[in-house]
PDB file of N, CA and C in Angstrom:
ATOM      1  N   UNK A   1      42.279 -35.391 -17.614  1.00  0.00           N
ATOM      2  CA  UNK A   1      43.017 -36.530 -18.131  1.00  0.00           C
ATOM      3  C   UNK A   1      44.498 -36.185 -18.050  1.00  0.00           C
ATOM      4  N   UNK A   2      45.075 -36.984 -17.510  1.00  0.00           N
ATOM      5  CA  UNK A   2      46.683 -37.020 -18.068  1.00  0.00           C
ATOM      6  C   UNK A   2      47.652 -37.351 -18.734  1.00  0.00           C
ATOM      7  N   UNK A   3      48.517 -36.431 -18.800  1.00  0.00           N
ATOM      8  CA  UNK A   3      49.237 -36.875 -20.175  1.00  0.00           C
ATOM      9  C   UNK A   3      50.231 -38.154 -20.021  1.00  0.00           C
ATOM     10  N   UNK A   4      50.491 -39.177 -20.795  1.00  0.00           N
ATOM     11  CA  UNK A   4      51.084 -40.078 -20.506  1.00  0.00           C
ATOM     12  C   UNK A   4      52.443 -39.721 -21.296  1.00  0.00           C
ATOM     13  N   UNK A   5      53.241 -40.334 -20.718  1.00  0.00           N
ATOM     14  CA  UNK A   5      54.708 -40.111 -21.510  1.00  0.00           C
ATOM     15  C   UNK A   5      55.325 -41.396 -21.711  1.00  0.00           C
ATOM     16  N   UNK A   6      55.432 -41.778 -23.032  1.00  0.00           N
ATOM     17  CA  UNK A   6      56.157 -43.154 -23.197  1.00  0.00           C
ATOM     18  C   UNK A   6      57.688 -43.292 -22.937  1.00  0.00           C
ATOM     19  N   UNK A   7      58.234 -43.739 -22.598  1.00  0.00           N
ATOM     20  CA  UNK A   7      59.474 -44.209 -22.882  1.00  0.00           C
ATOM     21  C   UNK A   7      60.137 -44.396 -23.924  1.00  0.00           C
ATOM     22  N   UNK A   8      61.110 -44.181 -24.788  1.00  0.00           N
ATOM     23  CA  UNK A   8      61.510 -44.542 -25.776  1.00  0.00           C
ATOM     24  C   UNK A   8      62.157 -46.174 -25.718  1.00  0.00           C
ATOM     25  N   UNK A   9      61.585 -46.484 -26.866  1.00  0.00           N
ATOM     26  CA  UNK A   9      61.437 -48.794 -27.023  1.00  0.00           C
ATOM     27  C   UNK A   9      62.188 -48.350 -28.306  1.00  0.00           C
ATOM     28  N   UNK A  10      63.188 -49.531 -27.630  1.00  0.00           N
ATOM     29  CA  UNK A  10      63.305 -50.320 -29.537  1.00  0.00           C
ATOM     30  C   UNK A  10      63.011 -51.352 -29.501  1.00  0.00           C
ATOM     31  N   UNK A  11      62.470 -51.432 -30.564  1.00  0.00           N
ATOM     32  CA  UNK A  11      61.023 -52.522 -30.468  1.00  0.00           C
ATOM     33  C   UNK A  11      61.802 -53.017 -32.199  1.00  0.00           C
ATOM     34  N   UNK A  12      63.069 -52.716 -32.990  1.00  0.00           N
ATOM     35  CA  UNK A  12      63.347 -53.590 -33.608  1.00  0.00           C
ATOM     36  C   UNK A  12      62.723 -53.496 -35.091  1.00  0.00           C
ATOM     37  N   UNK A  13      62.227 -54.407 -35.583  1.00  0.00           N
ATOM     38  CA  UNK A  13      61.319 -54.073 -37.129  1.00  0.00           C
ATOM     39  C   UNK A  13      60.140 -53.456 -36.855  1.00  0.00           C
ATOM     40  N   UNK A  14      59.469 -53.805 -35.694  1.00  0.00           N
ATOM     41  CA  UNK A  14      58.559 -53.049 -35.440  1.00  0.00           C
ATOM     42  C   UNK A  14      58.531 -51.861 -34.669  1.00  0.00           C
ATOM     43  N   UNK A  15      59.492 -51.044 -34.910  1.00  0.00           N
ATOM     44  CA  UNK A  15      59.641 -49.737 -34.361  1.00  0.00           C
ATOM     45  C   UNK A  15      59.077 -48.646 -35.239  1.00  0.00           C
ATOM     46  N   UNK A  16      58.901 -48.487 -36.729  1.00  0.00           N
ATOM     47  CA  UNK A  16      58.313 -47.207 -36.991  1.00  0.00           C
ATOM     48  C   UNK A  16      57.094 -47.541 -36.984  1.00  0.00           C
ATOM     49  N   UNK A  17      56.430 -48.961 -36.976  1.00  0.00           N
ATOM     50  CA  UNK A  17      54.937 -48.907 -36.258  1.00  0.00           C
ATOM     51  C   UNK A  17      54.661 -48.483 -35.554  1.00  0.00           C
ATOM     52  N   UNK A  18      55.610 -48.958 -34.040  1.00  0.00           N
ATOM     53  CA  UNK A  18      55.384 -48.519 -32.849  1.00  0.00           C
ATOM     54  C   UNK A  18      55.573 -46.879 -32.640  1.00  0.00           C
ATOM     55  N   UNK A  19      56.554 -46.233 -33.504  1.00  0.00           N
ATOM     56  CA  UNK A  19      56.589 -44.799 -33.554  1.00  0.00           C
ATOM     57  C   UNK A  19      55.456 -44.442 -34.094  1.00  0.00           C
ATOM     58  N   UNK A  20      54.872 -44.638 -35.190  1.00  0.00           N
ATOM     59  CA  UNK A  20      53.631 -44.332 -35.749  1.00  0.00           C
ATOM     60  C   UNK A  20      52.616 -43.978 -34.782  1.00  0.00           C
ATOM     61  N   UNK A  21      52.324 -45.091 -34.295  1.00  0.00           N
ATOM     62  CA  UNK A  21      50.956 -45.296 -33.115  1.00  0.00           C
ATOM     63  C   UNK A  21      51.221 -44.495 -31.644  1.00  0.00           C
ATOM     64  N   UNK A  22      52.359 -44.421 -31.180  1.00  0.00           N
ATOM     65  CA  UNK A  22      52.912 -43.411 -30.158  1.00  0.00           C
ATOM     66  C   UNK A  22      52.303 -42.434 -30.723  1.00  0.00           C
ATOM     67  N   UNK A  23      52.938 -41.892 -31.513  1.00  0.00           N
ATOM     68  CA  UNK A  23      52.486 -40.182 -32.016  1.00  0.00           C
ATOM     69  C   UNK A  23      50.910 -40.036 -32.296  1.00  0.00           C
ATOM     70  N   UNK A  24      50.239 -41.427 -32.908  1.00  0.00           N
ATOM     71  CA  UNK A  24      48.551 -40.984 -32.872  1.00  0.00           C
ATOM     72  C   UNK A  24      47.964 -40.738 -31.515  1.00  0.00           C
ATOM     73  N   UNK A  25      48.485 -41.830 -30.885  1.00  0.00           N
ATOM     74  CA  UNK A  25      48.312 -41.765 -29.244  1.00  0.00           C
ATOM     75  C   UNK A  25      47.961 -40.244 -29.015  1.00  0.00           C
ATOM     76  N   UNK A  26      49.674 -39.651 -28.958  1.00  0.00           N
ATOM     77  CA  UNK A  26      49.710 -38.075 -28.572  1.00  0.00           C
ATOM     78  C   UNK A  26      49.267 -37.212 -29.121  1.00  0.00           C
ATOM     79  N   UNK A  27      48.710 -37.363 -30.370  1.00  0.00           N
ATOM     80  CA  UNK A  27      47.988 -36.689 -31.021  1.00  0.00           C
ATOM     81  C   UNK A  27      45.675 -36.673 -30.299  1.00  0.00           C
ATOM     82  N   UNK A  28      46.108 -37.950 -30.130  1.00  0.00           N
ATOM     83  CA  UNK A  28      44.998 -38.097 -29.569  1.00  0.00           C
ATOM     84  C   UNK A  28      44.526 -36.999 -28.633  1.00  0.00           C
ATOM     85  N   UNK A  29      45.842 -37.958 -27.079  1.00  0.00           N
ATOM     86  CA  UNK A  29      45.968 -36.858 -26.229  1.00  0.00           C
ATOM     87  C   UNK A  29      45.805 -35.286 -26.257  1.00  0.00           C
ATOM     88  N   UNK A  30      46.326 -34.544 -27.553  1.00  0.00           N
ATOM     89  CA  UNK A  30      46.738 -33.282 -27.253  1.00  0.00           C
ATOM     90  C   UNK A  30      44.939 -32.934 -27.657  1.00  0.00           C
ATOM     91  N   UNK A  31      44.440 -33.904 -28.402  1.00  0.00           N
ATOM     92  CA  UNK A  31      43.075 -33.244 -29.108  1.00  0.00           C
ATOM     93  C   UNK A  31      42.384 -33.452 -27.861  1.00  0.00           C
ATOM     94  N   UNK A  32      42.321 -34.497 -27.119  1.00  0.00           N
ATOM     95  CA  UNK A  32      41.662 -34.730 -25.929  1.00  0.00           C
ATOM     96  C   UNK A  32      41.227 -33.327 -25.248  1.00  0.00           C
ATOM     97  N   UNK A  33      43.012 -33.053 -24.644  1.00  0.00           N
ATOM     98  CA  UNK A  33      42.640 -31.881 -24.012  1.00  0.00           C
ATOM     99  C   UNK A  33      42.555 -30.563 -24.795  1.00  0.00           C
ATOM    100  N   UNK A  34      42.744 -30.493 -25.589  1.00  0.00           N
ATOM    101  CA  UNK A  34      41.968 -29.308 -26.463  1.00  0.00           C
ATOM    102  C   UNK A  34      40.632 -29.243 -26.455  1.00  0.00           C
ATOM    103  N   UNK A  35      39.762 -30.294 -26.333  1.00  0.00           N
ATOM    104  CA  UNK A  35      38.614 -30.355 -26.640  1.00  0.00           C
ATOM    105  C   UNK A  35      38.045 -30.467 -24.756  1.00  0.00           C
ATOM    106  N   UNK A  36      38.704 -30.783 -23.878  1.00  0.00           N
ATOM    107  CA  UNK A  36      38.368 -30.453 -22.774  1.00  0.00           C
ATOM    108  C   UNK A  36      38.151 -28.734 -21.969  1.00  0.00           C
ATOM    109  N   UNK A  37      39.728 -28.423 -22.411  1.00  0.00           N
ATOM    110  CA  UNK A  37      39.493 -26.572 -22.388  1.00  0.00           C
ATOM    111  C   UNK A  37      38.600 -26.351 -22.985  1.00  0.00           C
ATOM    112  N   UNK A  38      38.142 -26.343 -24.062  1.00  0.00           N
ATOM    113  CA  UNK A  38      37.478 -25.943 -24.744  1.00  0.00           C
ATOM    114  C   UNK A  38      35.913 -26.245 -23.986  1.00  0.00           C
ATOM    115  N   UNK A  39      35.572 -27.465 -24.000  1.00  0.00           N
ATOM    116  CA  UNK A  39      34.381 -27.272 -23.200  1.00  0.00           C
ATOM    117  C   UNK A  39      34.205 -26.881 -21.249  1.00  0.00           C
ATOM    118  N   UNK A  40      35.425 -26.533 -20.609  1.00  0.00           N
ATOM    119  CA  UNK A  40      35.532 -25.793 -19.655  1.00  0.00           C
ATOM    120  C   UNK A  40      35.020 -24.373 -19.935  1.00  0.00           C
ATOM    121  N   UNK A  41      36.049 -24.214 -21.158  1.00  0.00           N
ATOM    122  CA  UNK A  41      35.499 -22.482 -21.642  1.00  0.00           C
ATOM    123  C   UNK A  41      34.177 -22.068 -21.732  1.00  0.00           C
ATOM    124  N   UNK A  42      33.614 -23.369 -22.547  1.00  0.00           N
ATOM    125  CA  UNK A  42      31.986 -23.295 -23.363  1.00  0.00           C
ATOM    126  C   UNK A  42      31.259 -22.841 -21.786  1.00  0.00           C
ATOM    127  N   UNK A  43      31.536 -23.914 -20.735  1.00  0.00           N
ATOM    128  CA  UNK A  43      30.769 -24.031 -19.596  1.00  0.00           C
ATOM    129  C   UNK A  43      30.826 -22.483 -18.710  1.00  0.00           C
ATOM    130  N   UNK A  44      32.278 -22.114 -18.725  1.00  0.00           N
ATOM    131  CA  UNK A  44      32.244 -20.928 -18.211  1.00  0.00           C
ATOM    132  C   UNK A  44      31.483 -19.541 -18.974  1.00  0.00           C
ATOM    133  N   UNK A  45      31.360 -19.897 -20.430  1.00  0.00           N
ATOM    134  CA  UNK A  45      30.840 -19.083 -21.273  1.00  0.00           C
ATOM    135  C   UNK A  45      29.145 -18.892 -20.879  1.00  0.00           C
ATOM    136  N   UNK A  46      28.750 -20.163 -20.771  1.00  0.00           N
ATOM    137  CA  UNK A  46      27.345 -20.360 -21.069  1.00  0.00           C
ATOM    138  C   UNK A  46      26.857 -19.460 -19.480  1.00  0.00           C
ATOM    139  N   UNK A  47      27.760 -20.356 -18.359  1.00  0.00           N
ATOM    140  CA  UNK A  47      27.236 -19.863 -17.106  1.00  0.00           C
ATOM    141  C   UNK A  47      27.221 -17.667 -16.827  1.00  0.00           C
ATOM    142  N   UNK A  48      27.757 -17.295 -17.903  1.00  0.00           N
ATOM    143  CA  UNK A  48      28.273 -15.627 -17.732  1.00  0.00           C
ATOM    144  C   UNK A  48      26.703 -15.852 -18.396  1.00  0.00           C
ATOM    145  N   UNK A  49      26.377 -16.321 -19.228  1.00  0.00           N
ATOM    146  CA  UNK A  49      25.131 -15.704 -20.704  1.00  0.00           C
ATOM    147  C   UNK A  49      24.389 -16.212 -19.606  1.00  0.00           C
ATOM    148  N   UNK A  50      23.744 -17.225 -19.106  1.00  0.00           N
ATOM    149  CA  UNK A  50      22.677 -17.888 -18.305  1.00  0.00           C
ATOM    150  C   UNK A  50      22.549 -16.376 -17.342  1.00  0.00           C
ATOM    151  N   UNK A  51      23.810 -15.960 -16.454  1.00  0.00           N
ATOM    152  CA  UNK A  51      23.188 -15.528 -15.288  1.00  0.00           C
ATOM    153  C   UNK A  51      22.751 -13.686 -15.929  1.00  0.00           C
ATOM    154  N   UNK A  52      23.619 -13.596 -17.266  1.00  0.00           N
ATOM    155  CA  UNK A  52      23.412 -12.416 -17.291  1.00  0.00           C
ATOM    156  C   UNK A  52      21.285 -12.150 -18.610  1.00  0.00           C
ATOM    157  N   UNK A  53      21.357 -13.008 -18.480  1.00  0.00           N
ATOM    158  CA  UNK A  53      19.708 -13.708 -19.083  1.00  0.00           C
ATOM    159  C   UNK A  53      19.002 -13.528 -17.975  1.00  0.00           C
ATOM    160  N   UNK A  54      19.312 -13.981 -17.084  1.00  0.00           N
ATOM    161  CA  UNK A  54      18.310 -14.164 -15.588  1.00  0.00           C
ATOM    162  C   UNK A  54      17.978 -12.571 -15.544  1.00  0.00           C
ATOM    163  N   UNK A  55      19.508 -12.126 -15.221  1.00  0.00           N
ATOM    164  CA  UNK A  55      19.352 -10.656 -14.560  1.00  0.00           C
ATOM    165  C   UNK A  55      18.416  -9.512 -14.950  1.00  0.00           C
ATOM    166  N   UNK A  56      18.515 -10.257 -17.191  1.00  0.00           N
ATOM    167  CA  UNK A  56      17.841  -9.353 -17.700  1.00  0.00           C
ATOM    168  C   UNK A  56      16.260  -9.221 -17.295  1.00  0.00           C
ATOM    169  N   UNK A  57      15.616 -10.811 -17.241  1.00  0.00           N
ATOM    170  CA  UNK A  57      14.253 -10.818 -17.312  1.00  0.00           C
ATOM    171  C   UNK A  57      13.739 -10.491 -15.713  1.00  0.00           C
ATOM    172  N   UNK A  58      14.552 -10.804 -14.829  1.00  0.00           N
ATOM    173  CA  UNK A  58      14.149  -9.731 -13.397  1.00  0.00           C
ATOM    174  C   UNK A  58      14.314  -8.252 -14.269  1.00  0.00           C
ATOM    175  N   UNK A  59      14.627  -8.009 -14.921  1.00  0.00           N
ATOM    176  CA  UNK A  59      14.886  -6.175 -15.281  1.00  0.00           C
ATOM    177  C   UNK A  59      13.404  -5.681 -15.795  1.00  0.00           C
ATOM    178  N   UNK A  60      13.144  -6.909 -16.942  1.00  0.00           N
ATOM    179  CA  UNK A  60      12.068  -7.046 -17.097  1.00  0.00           C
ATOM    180  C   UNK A  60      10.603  -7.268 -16.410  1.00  0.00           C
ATOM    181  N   UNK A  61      10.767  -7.920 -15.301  1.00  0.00           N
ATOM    182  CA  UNK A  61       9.602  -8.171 -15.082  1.00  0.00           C
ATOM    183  C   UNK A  61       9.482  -6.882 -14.194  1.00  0.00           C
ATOM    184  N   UNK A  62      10.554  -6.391 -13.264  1.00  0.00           N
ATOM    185  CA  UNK A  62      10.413  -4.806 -12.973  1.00  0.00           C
ATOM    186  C   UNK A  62       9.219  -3.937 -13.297  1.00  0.00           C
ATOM    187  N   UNK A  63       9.967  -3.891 -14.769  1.00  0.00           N
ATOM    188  CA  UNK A  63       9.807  -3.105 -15.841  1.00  0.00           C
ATOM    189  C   UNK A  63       8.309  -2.974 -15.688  1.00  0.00           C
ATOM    190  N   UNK A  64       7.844  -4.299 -16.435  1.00  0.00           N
ATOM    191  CA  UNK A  64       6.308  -4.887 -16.374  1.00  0.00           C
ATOM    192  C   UNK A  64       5.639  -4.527 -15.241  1.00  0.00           C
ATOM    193  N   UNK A  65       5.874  -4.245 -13.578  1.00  0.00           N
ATOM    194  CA  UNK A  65       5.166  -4.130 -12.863  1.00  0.00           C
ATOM    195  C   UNK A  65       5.364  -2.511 -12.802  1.00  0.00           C
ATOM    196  N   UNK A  66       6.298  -1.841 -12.829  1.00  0.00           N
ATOM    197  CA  UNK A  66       6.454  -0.878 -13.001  1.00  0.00           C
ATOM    198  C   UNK A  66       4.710  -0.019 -14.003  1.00  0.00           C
ATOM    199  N   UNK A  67       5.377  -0.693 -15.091  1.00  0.00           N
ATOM    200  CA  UNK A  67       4.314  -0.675 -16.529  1.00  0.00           C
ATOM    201  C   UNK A  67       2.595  -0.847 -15.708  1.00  0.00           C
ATOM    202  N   UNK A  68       2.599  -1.564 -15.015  1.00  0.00           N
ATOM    203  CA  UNK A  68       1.408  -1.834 -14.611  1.00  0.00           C
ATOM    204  C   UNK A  68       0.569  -0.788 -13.744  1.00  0.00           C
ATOM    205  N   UNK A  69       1.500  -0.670 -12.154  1.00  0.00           N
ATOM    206  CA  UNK A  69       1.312   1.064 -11.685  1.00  0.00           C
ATOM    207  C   UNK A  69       0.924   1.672 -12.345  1.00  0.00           C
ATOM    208  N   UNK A  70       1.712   2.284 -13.221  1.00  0.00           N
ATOM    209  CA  UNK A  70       1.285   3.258 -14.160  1.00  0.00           C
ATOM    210  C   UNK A  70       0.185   3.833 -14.513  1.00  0.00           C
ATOM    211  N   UNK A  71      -0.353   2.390 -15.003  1.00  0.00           N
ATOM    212  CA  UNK A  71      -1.494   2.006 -15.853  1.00  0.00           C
ATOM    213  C   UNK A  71      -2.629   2.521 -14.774  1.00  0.00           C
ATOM    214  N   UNK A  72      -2.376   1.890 -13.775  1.00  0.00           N
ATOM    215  CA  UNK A  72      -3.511   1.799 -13.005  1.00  0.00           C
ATOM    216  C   UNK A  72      -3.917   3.378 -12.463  1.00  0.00           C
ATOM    217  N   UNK A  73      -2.658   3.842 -12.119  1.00  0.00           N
ATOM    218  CA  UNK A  73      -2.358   4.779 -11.721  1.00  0.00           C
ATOM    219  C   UNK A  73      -3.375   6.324 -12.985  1.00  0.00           C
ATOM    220  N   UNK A  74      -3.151   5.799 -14.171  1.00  0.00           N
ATOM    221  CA  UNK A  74      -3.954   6.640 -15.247  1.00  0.00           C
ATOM    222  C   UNK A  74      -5.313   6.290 -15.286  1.00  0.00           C
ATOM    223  N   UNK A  75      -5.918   5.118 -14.897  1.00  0.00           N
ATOM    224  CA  UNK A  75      -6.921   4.601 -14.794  1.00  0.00           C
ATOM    225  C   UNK A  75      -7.874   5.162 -13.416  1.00  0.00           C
ATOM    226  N   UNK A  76      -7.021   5.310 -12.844  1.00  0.00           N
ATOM    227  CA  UNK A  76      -7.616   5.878 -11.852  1.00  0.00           C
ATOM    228  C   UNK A  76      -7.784   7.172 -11.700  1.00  0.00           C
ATOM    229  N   UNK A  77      -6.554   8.113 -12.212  1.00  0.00           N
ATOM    230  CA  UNK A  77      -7.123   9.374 -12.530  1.00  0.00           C
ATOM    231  C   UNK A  77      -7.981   9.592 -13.489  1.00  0.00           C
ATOM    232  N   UNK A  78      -8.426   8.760 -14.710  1.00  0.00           N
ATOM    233  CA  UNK A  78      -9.384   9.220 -15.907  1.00  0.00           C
ATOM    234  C   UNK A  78     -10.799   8.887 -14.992  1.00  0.00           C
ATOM    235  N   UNK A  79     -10.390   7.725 -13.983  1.00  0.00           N
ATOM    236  CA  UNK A  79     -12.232   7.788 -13.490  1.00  0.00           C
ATOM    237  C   UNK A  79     -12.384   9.359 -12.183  1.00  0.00           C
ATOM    238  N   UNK A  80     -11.460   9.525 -11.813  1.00  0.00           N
ATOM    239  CA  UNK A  80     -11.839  10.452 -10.233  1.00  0.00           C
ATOM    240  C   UNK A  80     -11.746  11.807 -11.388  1.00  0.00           C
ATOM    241  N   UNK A  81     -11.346  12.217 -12.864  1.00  0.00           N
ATOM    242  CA  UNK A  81     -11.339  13.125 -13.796  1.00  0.00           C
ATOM    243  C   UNK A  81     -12.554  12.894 -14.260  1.00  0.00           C
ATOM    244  N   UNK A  82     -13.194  11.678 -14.924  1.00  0.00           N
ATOM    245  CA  UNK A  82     -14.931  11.864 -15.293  1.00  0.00           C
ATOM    246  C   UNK A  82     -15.717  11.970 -13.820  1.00  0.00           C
ATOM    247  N   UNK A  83     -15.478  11.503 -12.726  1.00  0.00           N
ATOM    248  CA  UNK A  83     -16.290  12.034 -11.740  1.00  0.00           C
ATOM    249  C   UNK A  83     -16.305  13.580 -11.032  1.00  0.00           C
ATOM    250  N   UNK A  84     -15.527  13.715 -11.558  1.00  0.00           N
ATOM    251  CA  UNK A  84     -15.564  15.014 -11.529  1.00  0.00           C
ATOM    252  C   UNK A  84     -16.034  16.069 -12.147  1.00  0.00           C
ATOM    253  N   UNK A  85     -15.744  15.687 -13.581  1.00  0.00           N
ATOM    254  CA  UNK A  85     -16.774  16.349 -14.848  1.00  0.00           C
ATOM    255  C   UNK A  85     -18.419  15.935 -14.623  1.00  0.00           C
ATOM    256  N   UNK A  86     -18.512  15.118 -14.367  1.00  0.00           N
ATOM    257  CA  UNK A  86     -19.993  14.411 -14.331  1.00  0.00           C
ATOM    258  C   UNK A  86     -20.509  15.456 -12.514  1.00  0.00           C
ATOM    259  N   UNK A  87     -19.831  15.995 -11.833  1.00  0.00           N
ATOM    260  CA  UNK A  87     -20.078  17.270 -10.781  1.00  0.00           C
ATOM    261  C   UNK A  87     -20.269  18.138 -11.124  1.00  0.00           C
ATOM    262  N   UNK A  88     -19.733  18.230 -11.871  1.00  0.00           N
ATOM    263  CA  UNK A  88     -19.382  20.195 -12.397  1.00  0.00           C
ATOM    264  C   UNK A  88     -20.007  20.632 -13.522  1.00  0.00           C
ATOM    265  N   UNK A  89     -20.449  19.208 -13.888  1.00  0.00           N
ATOM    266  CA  UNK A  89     -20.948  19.759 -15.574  1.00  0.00           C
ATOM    267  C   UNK A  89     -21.881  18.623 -15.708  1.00  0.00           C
ATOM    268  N   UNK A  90     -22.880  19.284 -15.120  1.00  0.00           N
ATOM    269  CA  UNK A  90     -24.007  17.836 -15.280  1.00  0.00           C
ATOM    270  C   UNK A  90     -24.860  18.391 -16.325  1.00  0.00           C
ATOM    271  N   UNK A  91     -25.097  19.474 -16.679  1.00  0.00           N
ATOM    272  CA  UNK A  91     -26.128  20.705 -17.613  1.00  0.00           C
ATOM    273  C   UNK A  91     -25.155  19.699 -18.799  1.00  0.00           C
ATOM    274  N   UNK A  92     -24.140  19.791 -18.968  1.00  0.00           N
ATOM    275  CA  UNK A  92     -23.318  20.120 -20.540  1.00  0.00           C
ATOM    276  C   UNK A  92     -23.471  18.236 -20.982  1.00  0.00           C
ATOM    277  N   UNK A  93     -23.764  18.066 -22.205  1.00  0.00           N
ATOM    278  CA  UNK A  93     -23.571  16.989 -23.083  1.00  0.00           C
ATOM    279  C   UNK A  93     -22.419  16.820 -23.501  1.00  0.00           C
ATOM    280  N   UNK A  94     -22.027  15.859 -23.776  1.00  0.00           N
ATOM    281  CA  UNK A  94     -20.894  15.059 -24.392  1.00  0.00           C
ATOM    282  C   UNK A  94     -20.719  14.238 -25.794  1.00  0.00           C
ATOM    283  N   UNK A  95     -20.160  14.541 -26.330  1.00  0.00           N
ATOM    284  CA  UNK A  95     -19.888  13.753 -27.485  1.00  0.00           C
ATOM    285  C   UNK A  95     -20.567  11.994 -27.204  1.00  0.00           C
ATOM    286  N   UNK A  96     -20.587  11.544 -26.549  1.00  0.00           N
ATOM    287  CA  UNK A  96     -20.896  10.278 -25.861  1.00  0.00           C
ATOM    288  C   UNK A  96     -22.381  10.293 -25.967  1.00  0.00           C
ATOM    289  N   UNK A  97     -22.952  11.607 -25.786  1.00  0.00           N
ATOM    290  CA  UNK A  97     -24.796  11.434 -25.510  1.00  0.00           C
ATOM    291  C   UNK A  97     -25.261  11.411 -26.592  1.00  0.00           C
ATOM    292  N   UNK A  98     -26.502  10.846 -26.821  1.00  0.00           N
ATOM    293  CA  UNK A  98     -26.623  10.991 -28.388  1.00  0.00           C
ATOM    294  C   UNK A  98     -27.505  12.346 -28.455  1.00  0.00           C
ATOM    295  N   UNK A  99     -28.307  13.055 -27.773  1.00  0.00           N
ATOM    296  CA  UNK A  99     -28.234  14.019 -27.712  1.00  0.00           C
ATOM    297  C   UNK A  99     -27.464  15.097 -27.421  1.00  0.00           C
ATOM    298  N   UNK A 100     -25.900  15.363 -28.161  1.00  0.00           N
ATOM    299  CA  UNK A 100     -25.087  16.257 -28.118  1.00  0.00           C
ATOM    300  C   UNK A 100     -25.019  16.944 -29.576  1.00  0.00           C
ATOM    301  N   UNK A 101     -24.880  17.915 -29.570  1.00  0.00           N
ATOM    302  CA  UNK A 101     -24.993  18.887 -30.854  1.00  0.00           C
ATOM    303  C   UNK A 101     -23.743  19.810 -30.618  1.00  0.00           C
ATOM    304  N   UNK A 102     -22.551  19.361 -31.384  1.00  0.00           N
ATOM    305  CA  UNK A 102     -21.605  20.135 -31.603  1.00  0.00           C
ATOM    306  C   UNK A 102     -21.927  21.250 -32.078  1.00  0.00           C
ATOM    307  N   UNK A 103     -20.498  22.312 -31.274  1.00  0.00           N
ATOM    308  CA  UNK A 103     -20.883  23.980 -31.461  1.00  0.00           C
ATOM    309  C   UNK A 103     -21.290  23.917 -32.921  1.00  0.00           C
ATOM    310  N   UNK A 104     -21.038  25.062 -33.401  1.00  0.00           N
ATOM    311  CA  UNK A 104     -20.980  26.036 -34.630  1.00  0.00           C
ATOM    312  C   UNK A 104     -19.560  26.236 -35.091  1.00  0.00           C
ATOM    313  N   UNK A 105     -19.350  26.269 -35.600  1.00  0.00           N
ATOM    314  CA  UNK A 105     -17.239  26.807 -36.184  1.00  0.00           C
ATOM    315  C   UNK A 105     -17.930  27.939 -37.026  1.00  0.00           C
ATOM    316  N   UNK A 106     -16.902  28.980 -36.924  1.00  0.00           N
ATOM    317  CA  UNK A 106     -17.313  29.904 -38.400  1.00  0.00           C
ATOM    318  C   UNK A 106     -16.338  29.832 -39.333  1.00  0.00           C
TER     319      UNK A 106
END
């Protein structure tokens, strides 16, 4: 918006009206664009938080697949680790069998 600039009127008896209402005018004006920066700012504000939000939840979902490997990754060694025990130790019982009889302690 632009700023308008009046002219100075003598406008006679009705001049400190007309001064009156000039100055709300510019008062208007100045709030106008105060309240325009201001939501330029907001917009530039929001667009920094939006993209730096995005960036986070790609960090995140990373993260999450990352998290997932892992997982699988332990999952897969605990089974090729019981297949292996279940080779080597087919004689020995397990807490799991119901025929297992924990040692002795002294």
């Amino acid at each position: 918006m632009t700023n308008l600039i009046f002219p100075p009127r003598n406008l006679g008896s009705g001049d400190p009206w007309a001064r009156a209402t000039e100055n709300y005018v510019k008062q208007l004006q100045r709030r106008v664009n105060q309240l325009e920066q201001r939501l330029s700012n907001d917009g530039r504000s929001l667009s920094g938080l939006s993209e730096s939000v995005s960036e986070q939840i790609v960090e995140i979902q990373q993260q999450q697949q990352t998290i997932a490997r892992v997982l699988e990754t332990l999952v897969d060694t605990q089974t090729q680790l019981n297949l292996i025990n279940q080779i080597t130790n087919e004689d020995q019982l397990t807490e799991d069998d119901p025929d297992y009889v924990p040692p002795e302690t002294e």
